[in-house]
C-alpha atoms as a PDB file:
ATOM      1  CA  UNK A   1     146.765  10.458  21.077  1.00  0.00           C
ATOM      2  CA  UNK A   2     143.747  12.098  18.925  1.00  0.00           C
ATOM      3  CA  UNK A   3     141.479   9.512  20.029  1.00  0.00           C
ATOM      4  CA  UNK A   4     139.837  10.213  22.266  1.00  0.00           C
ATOM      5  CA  UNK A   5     139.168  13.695  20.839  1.00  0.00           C
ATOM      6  CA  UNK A   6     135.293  14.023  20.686  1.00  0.00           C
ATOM      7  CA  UNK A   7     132.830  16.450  19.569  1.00  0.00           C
ATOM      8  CA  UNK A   8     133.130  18.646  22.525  1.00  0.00           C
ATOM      9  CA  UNK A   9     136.774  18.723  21.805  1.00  0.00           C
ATOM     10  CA  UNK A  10     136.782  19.484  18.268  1.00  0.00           C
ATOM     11  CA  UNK A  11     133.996  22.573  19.115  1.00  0.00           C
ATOM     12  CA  UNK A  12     136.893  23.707  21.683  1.00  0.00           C
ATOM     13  CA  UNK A  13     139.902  23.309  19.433  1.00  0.00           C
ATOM     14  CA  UNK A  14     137.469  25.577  16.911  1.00  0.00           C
ATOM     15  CA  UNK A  15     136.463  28.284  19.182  1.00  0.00           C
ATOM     16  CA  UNK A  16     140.553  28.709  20.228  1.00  0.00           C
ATOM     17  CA  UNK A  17     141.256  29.007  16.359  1.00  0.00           C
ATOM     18  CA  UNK A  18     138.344  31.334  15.659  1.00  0.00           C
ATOM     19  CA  UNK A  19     139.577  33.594  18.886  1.00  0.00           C
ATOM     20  CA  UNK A  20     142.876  33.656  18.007  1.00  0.00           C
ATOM     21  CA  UNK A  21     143.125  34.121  13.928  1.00  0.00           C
ATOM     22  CA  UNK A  22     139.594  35.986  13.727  1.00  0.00           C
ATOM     23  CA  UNK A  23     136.838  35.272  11.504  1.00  0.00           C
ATOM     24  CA  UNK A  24     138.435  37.052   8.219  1.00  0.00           C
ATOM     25  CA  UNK A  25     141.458  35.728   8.398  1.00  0.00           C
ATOM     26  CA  UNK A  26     139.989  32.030   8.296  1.00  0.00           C
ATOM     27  CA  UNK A  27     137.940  32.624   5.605  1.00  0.00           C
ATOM     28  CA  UNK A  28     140.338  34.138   3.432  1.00  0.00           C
ATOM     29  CA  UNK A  29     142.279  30.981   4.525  1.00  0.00           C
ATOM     30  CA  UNK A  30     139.697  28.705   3.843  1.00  0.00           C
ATOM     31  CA  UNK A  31     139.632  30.550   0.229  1.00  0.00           C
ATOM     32  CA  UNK A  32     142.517  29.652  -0.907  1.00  0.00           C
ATOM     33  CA  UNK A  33     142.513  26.025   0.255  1.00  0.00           C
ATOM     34  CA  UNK A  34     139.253  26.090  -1.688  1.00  0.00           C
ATOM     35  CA  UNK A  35     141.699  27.492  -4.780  1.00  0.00           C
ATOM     36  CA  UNK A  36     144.407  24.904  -4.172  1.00  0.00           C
ATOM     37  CA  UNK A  37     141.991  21.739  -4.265  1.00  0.00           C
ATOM     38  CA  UNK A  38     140.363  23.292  -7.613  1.00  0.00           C
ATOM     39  CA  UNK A  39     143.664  23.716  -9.384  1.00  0.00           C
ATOM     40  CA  UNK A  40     144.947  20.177  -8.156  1.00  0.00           C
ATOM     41  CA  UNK A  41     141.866  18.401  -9.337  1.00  0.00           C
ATOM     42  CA  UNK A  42     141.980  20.728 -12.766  1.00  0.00           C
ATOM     43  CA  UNK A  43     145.779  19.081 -12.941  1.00  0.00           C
ATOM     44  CA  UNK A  44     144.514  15.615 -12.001  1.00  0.00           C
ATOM     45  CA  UNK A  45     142.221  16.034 -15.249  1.00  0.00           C
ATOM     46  CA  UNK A  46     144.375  17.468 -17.464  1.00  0.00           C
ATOM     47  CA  UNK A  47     146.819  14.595 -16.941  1.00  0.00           C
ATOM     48  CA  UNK A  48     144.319  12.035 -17.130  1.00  0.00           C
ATOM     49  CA  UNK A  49     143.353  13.561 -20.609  1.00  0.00           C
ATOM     50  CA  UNK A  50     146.955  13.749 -21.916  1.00  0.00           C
ATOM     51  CA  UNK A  51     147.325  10.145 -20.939  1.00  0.00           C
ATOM     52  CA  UNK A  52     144.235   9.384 -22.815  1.00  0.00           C
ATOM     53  CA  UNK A  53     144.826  11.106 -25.954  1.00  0.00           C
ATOM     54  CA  UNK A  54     148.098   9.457 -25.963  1.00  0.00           C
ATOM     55  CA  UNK A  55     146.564   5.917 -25.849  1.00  0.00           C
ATOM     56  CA  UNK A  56     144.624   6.834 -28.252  1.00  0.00           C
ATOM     57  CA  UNK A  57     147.172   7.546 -30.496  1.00  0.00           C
ATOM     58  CA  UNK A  58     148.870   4.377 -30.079  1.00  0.00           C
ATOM     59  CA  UNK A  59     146.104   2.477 -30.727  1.00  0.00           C
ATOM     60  CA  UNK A  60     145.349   4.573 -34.012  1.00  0.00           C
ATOM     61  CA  UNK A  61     148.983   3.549 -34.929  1.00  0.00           C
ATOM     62  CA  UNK A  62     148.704  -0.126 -35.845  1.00  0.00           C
ATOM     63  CA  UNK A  63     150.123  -0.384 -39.179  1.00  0.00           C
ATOM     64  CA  UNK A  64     153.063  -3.314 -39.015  1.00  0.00           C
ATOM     65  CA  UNK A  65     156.586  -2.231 -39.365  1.00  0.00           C
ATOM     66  CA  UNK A  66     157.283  -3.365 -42.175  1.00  0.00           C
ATOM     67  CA  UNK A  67     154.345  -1.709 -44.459  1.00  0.00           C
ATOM     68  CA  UNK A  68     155.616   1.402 -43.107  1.00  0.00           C
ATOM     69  CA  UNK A  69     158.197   1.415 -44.959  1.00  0.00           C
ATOM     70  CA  UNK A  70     156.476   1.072 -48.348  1.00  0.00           C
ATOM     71  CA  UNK A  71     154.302   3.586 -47.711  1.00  0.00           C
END
């Protein structure tokens, strides 16, 4: 159904939005989907890191079973 939606539709479908929510309340909008994507890619990182460091410490942990216990 979107299509066949073209640039002179998508200008349209803006103007109605500007006209009807106003220009503040789209930028304050737009704000906090600007705040959302930052703390979801902050996230993304932070879980990449964790998984990282955790590899890490697997591989650091080599030493056979049964040395361990003679240690």
């Amino acid at each position: 159904m979107l299509n066949n939606v073209g640039p002179l539709g998508l200008l349209l479908i803006a103007v109605v939005v500007l006209v009807l929510f106003g220009r503040g309340k789209i930028a304050s909008l737009m704000g906090e989907v600007g705040k959302g994507i930052t703390a979801f890619k902050k996230g993304v990182d932070e879980g990449k890191k964790e998984l990282d460091d955790e590899t890490l410490q697997a591989a650091r942990d080599v030493t056979p079973a049964e040395d361990k216990d003679r240690v």
